[in-house]
C-alpha atoms as a PDB file:
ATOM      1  CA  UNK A   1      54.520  54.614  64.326  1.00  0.00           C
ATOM      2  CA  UNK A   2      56.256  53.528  67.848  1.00  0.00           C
ATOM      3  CA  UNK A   3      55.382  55.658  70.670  1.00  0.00           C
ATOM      4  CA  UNK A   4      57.555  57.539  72.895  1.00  0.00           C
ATOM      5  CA  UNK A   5      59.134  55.408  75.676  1.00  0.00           C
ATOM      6  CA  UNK A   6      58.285  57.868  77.859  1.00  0.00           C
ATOM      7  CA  UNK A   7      55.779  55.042  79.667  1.00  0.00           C
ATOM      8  CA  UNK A   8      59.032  53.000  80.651  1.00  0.00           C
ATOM      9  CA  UNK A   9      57.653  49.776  79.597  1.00  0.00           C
ATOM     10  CA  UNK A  10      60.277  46.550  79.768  1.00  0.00           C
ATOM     11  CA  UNK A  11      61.079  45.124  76.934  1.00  0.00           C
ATOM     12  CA  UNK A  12      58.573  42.333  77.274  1.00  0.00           C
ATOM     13  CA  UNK A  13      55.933  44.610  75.864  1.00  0.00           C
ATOM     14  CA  UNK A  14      55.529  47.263  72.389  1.00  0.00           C
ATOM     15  CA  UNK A  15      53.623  49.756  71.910  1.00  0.00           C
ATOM     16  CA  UNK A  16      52.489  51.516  68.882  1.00  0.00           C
ATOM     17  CA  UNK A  17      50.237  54.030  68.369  1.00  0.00           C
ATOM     18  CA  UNK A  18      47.136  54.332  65.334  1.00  0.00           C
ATOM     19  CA  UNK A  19      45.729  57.332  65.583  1.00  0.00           C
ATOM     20  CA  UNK A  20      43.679  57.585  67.958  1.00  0.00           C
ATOM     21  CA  UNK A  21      44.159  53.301  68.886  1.00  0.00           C
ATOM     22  CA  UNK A  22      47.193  51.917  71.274  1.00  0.00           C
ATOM     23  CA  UNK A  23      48.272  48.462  70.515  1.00  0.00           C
ATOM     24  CA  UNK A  24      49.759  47.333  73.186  1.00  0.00           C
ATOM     25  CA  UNK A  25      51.753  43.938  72.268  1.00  0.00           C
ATOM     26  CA  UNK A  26      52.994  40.836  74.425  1.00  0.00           C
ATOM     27  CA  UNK A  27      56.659  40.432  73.734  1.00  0.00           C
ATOM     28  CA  UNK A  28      58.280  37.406  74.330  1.00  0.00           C
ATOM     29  CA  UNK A  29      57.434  34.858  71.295  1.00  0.00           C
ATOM     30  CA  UNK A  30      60.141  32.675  72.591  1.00  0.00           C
ATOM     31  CA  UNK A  31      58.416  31.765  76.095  1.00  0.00           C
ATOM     32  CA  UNK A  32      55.227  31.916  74.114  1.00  0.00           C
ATOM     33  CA  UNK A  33      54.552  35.048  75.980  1.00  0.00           C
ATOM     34  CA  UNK A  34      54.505  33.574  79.384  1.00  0.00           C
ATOM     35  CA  UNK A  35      53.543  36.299  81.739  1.00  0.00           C
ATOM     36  CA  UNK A  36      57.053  37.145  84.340  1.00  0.00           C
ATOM     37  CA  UNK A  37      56.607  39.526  87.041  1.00  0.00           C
ATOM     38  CA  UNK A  38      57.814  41.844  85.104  1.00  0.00           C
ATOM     39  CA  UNK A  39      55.976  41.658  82.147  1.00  0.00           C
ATOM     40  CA  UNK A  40      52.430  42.031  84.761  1.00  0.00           C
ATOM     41  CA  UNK A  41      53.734  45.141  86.203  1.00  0.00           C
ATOM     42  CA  UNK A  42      54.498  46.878  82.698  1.00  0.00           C
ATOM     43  CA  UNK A  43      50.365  45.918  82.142  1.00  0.00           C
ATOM     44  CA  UNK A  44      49.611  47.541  85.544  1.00  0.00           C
ATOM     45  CA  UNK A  45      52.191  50.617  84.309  1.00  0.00           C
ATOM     46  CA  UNK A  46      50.518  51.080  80.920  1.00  0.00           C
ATOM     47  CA  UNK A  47      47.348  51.185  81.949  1.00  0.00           C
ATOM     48  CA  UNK A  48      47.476  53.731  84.945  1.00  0.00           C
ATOM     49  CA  UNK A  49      49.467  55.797  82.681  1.00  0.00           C
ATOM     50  CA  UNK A  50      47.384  55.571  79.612  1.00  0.00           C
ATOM     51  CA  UNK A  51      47.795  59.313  77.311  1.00  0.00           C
ATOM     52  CA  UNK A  52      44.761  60.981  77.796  1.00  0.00           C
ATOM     53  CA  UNK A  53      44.151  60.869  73.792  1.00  0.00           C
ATOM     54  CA  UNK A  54      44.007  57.079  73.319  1.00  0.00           C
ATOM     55  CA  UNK A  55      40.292  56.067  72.997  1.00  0.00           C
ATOM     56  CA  UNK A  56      40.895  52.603  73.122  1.00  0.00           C
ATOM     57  CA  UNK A  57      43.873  49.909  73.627  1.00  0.00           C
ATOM     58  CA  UNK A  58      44.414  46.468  71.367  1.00  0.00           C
ATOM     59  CA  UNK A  59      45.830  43.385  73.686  1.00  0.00           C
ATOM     60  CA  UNK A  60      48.189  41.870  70.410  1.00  0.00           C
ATOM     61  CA  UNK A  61      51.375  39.312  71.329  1.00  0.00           C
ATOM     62  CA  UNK A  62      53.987  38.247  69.270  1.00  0.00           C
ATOM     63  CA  UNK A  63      54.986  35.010  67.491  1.00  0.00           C
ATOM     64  CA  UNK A  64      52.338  32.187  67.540  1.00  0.00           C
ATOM     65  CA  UNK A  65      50.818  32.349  70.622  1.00  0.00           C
ATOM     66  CA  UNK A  66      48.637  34.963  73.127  1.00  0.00           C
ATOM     67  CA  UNK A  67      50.048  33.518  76.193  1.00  0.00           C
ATOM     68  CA  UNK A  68      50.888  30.419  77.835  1.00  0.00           C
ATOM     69  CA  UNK A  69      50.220  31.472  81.391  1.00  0.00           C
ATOM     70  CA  UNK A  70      52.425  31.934  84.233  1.00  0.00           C
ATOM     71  CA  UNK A  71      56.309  32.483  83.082  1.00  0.00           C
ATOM     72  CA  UNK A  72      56.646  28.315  85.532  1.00  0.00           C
ATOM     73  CA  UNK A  73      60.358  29.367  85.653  1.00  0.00           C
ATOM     74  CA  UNK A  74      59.762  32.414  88.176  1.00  0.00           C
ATOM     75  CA  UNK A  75      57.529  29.865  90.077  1.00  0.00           C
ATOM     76  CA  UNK A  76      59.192  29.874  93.330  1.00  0.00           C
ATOM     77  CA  UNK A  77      58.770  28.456  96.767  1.00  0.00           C
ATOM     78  CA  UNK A  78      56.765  31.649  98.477  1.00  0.00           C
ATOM     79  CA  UNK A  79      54.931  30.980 102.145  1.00  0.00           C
ATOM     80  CA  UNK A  80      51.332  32.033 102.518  1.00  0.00           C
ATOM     81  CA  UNK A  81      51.858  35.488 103.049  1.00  0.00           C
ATOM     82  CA  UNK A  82      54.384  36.391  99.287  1.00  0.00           C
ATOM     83  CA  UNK A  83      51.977  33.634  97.695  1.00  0.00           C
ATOM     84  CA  UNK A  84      48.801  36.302  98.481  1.00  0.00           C
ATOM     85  CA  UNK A  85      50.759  38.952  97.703  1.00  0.00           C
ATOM     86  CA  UNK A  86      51.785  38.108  94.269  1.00  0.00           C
ATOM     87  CA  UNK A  87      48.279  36.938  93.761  1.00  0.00           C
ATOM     88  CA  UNK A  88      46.610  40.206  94.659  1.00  0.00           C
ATOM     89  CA  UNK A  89      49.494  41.798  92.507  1.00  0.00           C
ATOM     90  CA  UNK A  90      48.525  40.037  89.624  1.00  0.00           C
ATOM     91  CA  UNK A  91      44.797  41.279  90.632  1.00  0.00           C
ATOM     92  CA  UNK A  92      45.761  44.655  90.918  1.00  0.00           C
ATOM     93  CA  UNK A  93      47.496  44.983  86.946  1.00  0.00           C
ATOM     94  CA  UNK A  94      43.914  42.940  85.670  1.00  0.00           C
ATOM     95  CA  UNK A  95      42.002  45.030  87.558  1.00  0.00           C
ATOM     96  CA  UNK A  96      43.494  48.366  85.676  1.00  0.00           C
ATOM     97  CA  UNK A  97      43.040  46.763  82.128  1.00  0.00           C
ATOM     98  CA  UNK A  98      39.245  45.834  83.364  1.00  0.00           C
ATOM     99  CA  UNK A  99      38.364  48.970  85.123  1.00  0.00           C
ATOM    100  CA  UNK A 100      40.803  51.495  82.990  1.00  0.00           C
ATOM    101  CA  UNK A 101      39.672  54.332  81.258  1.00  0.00           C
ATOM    102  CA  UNK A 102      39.022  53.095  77.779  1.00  0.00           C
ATOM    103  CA  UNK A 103      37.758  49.878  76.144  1.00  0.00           C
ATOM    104  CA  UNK A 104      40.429  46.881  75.847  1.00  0.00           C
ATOM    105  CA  UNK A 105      39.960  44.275  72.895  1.00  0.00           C
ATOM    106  CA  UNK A 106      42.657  41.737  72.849  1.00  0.00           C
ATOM    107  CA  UNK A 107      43.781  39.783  69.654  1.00  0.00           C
ATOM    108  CA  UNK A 108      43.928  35.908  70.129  1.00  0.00           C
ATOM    109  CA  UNK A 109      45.658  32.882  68.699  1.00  0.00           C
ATOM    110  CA  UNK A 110      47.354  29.932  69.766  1.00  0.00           C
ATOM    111  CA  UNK A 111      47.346  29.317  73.544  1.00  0.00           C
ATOM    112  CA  UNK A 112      45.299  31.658  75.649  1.00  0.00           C
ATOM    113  CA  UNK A 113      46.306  29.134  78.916  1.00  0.00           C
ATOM    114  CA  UNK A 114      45.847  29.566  82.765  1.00  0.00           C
ATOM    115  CA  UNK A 115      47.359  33.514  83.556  1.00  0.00           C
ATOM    116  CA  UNK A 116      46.667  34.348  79.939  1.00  0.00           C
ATOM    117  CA  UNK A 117      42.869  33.548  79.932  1.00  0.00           C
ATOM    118  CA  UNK A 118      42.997  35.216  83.539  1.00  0.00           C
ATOM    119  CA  UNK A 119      45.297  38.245  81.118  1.00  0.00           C
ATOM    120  CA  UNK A 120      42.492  37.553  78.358  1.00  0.00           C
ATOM    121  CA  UNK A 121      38.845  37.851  80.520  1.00  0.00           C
ATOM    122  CA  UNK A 122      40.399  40.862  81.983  1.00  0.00           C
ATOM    123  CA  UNK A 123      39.498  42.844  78.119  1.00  0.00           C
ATOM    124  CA  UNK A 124      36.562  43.706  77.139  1.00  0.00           C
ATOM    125  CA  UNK A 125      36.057  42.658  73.829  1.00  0.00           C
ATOM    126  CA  UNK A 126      37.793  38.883  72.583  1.00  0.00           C
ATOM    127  CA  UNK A 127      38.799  38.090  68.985  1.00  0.00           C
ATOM    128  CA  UNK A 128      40.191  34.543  68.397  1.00  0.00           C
ATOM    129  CA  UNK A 129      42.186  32.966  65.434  1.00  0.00           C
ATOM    130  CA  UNK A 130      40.848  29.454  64.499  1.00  0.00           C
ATOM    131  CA  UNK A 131      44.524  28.714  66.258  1.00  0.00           C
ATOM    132  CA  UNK A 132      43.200  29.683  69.387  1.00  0.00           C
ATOM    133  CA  UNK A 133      42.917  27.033  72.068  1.00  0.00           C
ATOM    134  CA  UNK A 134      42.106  27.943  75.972  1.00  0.00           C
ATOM    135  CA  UNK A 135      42.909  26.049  79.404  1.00  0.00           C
ATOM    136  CA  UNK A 136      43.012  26.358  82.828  1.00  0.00           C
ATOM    137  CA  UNK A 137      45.452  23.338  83.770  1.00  0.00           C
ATOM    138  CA  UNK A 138      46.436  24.554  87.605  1.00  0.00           C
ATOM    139  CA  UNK A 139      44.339  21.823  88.603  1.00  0.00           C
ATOM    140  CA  UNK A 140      46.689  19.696  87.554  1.00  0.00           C
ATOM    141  CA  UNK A 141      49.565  20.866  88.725  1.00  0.00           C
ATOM    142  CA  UNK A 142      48.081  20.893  91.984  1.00  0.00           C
ATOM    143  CA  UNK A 143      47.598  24.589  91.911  1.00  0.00           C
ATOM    144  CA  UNK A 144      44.733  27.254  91.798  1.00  0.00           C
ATOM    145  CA  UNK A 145      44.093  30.119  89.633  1.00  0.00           C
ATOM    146  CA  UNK A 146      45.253  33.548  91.192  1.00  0.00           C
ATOM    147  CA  UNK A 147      44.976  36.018  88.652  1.00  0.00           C
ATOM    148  CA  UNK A 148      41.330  36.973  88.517  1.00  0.00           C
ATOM    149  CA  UNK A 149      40.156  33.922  86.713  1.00  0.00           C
ATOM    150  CA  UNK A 150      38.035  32.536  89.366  1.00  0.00           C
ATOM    151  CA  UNK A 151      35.800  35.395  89.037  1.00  0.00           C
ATOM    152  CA  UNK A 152      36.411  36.731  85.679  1.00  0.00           C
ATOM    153  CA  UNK A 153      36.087  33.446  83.954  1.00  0.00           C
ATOM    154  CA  UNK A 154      32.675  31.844  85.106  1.00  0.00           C
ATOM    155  CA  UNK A 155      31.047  35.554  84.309  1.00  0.00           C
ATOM    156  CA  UNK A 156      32.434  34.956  80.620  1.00  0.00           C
ATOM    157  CA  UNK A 157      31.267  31.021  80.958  1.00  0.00           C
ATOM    158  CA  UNK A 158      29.586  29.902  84.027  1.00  0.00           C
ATOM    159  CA  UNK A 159      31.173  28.171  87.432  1.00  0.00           C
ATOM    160  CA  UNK A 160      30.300  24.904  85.710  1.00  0.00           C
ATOM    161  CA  UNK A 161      32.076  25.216  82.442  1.00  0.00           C
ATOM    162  CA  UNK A 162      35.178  26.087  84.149  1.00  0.00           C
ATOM    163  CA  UNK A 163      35.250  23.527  86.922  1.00  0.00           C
ATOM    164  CA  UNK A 164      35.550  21.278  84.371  1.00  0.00           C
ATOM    165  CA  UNK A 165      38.038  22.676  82.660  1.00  0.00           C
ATOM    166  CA  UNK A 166      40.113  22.947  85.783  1.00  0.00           C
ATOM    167  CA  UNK A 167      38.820  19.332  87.299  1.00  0.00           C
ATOM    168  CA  UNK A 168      39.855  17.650  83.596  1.00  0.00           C
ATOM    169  CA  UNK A 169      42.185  19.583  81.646  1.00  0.00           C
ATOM    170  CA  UNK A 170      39.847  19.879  79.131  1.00  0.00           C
ATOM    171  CA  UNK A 171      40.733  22.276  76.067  1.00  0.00           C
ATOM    172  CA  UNK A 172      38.319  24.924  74.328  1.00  0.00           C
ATOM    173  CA  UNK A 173      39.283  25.331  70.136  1.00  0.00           C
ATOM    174  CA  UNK A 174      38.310  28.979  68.834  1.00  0.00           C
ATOM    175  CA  UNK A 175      34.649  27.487  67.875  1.00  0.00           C
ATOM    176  CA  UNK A 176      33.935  25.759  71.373  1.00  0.00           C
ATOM    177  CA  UNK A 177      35.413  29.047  73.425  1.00  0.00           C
ATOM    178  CA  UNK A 178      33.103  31.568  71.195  1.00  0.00           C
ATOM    179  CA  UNK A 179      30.181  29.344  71.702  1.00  0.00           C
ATOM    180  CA  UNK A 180      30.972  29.185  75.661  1.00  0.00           C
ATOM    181  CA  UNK A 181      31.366  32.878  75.951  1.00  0.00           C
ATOM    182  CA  UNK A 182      35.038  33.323  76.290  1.00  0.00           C
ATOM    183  CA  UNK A 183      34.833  35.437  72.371  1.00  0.00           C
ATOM    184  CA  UNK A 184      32.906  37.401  70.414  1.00  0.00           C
ATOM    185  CA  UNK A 185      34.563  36.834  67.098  1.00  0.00           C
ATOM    186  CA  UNK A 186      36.522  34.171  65.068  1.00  0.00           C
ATOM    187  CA  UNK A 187      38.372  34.914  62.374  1.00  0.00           C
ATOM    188  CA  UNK A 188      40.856  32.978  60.063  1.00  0.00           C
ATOM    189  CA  UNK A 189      44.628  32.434  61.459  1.00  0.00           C
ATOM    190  CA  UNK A 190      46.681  35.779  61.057  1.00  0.00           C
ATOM    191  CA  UNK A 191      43.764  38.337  60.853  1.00  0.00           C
ATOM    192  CA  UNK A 192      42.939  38.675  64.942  1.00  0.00           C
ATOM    193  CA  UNK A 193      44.834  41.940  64.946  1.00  0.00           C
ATOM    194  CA  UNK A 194      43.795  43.296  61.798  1.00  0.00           C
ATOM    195  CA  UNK A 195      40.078  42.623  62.911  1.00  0.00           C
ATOM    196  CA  UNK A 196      40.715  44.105  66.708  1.00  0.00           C
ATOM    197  CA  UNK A 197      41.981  47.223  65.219  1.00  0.00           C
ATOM    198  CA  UNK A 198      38.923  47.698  62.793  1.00  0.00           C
ATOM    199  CA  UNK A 199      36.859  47.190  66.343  1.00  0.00           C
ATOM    200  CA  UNK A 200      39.108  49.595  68.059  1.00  0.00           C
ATOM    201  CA  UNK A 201      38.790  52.064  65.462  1.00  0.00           C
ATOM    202  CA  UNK A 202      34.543  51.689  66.058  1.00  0.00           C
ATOM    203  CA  UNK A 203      34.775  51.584  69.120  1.00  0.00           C
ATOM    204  CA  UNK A 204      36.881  54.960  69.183  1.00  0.00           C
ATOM    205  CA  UNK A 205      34.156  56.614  67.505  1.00  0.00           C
ATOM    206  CA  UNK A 206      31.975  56.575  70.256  1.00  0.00           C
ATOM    207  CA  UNK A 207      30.983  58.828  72.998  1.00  0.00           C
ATOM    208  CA  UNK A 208      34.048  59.106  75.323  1.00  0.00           C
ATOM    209  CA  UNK A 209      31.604  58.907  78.243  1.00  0.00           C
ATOM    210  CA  UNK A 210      29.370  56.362  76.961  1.00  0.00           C
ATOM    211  CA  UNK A 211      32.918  54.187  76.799  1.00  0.00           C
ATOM    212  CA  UNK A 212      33.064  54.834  80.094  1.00  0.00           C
ATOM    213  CA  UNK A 213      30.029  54.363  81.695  1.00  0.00           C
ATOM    214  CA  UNK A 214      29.687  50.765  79.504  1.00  0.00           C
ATOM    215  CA  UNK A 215      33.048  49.454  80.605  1.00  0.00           C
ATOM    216  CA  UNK A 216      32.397  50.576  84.338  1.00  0.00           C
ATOM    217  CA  UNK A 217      28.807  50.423  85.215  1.00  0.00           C
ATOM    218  CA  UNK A 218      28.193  47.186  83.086  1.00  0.00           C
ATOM    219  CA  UNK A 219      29.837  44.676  85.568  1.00  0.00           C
ATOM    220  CA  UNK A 220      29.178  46.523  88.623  1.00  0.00           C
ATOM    221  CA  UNK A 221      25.573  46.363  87.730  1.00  0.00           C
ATOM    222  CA  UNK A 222      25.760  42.888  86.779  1.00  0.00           C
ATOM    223  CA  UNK A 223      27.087  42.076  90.456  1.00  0.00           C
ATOM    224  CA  UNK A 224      24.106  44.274  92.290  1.00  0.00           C
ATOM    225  CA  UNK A 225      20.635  43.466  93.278  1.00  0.00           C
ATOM    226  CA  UNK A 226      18.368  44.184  90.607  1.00  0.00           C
ATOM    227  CA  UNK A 227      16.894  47.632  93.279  1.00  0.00           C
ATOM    228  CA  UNK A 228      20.473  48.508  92.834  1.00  0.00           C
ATOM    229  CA  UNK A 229      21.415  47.943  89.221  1.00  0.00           C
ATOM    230  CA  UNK A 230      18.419  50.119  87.913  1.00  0.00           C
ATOM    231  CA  UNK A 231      19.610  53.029  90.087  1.00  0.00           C
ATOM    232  CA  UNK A 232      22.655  52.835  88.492  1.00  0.00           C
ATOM    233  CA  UNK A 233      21.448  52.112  85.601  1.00  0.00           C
ATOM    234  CA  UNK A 234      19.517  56.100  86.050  1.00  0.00           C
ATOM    235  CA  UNK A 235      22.510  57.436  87.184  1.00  0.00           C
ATOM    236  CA  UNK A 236      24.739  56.327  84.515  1.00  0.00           C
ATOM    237  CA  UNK A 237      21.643  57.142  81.618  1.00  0.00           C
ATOM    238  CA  UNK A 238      21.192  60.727  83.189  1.00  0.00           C
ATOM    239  CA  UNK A 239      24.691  61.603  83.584  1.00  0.00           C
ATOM    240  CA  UNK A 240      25.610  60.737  80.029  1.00  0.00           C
ATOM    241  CA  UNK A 241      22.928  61.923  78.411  1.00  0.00           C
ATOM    242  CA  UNK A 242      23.364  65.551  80.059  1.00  0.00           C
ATOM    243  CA  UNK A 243      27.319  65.859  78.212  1.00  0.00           C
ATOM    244  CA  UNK A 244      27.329  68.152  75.884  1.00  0.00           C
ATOM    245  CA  UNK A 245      28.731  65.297  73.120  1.00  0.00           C
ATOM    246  CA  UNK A 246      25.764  63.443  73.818  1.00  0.00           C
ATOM    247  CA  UNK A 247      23.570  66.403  72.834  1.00  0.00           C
ATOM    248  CA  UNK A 248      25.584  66.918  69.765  1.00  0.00           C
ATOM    249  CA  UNK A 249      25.250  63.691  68.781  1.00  0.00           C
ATOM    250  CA  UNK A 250      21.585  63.298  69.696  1.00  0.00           C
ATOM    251  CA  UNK A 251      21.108  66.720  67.302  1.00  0.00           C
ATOM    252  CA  UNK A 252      22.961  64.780  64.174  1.00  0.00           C
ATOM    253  CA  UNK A 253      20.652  61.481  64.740  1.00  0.00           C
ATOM    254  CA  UNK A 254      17.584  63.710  64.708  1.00  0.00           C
ATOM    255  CA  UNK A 255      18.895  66.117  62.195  1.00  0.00           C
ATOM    256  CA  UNK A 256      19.628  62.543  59.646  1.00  0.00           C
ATOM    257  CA  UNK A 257      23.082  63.428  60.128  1.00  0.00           C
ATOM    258  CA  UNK A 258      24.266  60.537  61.676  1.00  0.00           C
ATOM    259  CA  UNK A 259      25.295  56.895  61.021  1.00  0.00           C
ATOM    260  CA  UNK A 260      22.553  54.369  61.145  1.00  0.00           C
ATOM    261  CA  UNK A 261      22.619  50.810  63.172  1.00  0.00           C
ATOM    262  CA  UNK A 262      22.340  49.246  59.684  1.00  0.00           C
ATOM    263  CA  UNK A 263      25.358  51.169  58.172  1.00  0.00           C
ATOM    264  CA  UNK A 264      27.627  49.017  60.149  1.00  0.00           C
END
């Protein structure tokens, strides 16, 4: 069922609600969802105003395609100073779907190009249709990224993988991108949604803090020296493990209550 508009999205984006799951869908089939300023600010919006009761968020889009990138028709002439600013403001919206408050899996197909592999490597989890085909052509248009892909991207792939991609023009198909890190699932044309939900819906049934503290600490520990990342590492374990869910939960597992690894 659509949820209240009391978010004050634009029109670029829809969002319904399934139980306890908000899909959250790219609007604008007809520019192959091409991301305008606007469109990036209703992401920032969303996510810094997420209802408390949404475990987790699907990234869908409309029509045939995730997104094309940049919206090249709001491309104007900025100096140095509005070109950084947009830039950073582009960082900022990412930055809220990376670092939000619940787990992000975003449904792919067609093109996933330039600003939306930058919207894409910004979720946590990736499912791709066999459609899906990825690209960072700025090189070519003598530009740079400047939406988060020049560090999201090379943690999904390496620096190498996407020099090349930028320095060539070369194009990942839904195989080549799974196999390079940029998914974690293919699936046939037409059931990326259908198979993000079912992963929301799992995902959702886990600890609220445990969420958390995977979607959070994860990266930042990634990014530390190793004396750092066990620390955190402690911190994150002990803190958990001390909610009273976790308790619960640890009481069912003991008690043969709960589900097993190998019942999913």
């Amino acid at each position: 069922m659509p949820l209240s508009n009391t978010l004050n999205l634009p029109d670029t984006l829809t969002l319904t609600r399934i139980g306890e799951l908000a899909v959250l869908t790219l609007n604008r089939p007809a520019k192959r969802n091409a991301l305008n300023d606007e469109t990036v600010l209703g992401l920032e919006h969303f996510f810094t105003h997420l209802p408390g009761d949404i475990r987790a968020v699907v990234l869908a889009a409309e029509g045939d395609h995730f997104c094309a990138g940049l919206d090249l028709s709001e491309l104007s002439e900025r100096d140095a100073v509005a070109g950084l600013q947009h830039s950073r403001m582009w960082h900022r919206a990412f930055e809220a779907i990376e670092f939000g408050p619940v787990p992000v899996i975003a449904a792919l197909k067609g093109a996933v190009v330039g600003g939306g592999l930058e919207l894409a490597a910004a979720a946590h989890l990736r499912v791709a249709e066999r459609s899906t085909f990825y690209a960072l052509p700025e090189g070519m248009r003598g530009l740079f990224v400047g939406g988060g892909a020049s560090v999201r991207v090379p943690r999904l792939i390496g620096v190498a993988r996407m020099s090349d991609l930028m320095l060539t023009g070369r194009r990942y198909d839904a195989t080549e991108g799974m196999t390079a890190g940029l998914s974690q699932y293919v699936v046939d044309d037409g059931d990326a949604l259908d198979r993000a939900v079912e992963i929301g819906h799992q995902v959702a049934t886990n600890a609220p803090q445990s969420n958390y503290a995977i979607i959070q600490a994860l990266p930042r520990i990634a990014e530390a020296n190793p004396r750092e990342g066990f620390f955190m590492e402690a911190m994150m374990a002990a803190i958990t493990q001390g909610s009273d869910d976790a308790k619960d939960r640890m009481r069912a597992f003991l008690d043969g209550r709960a589900q097993k690894v190998t019942d999913r």
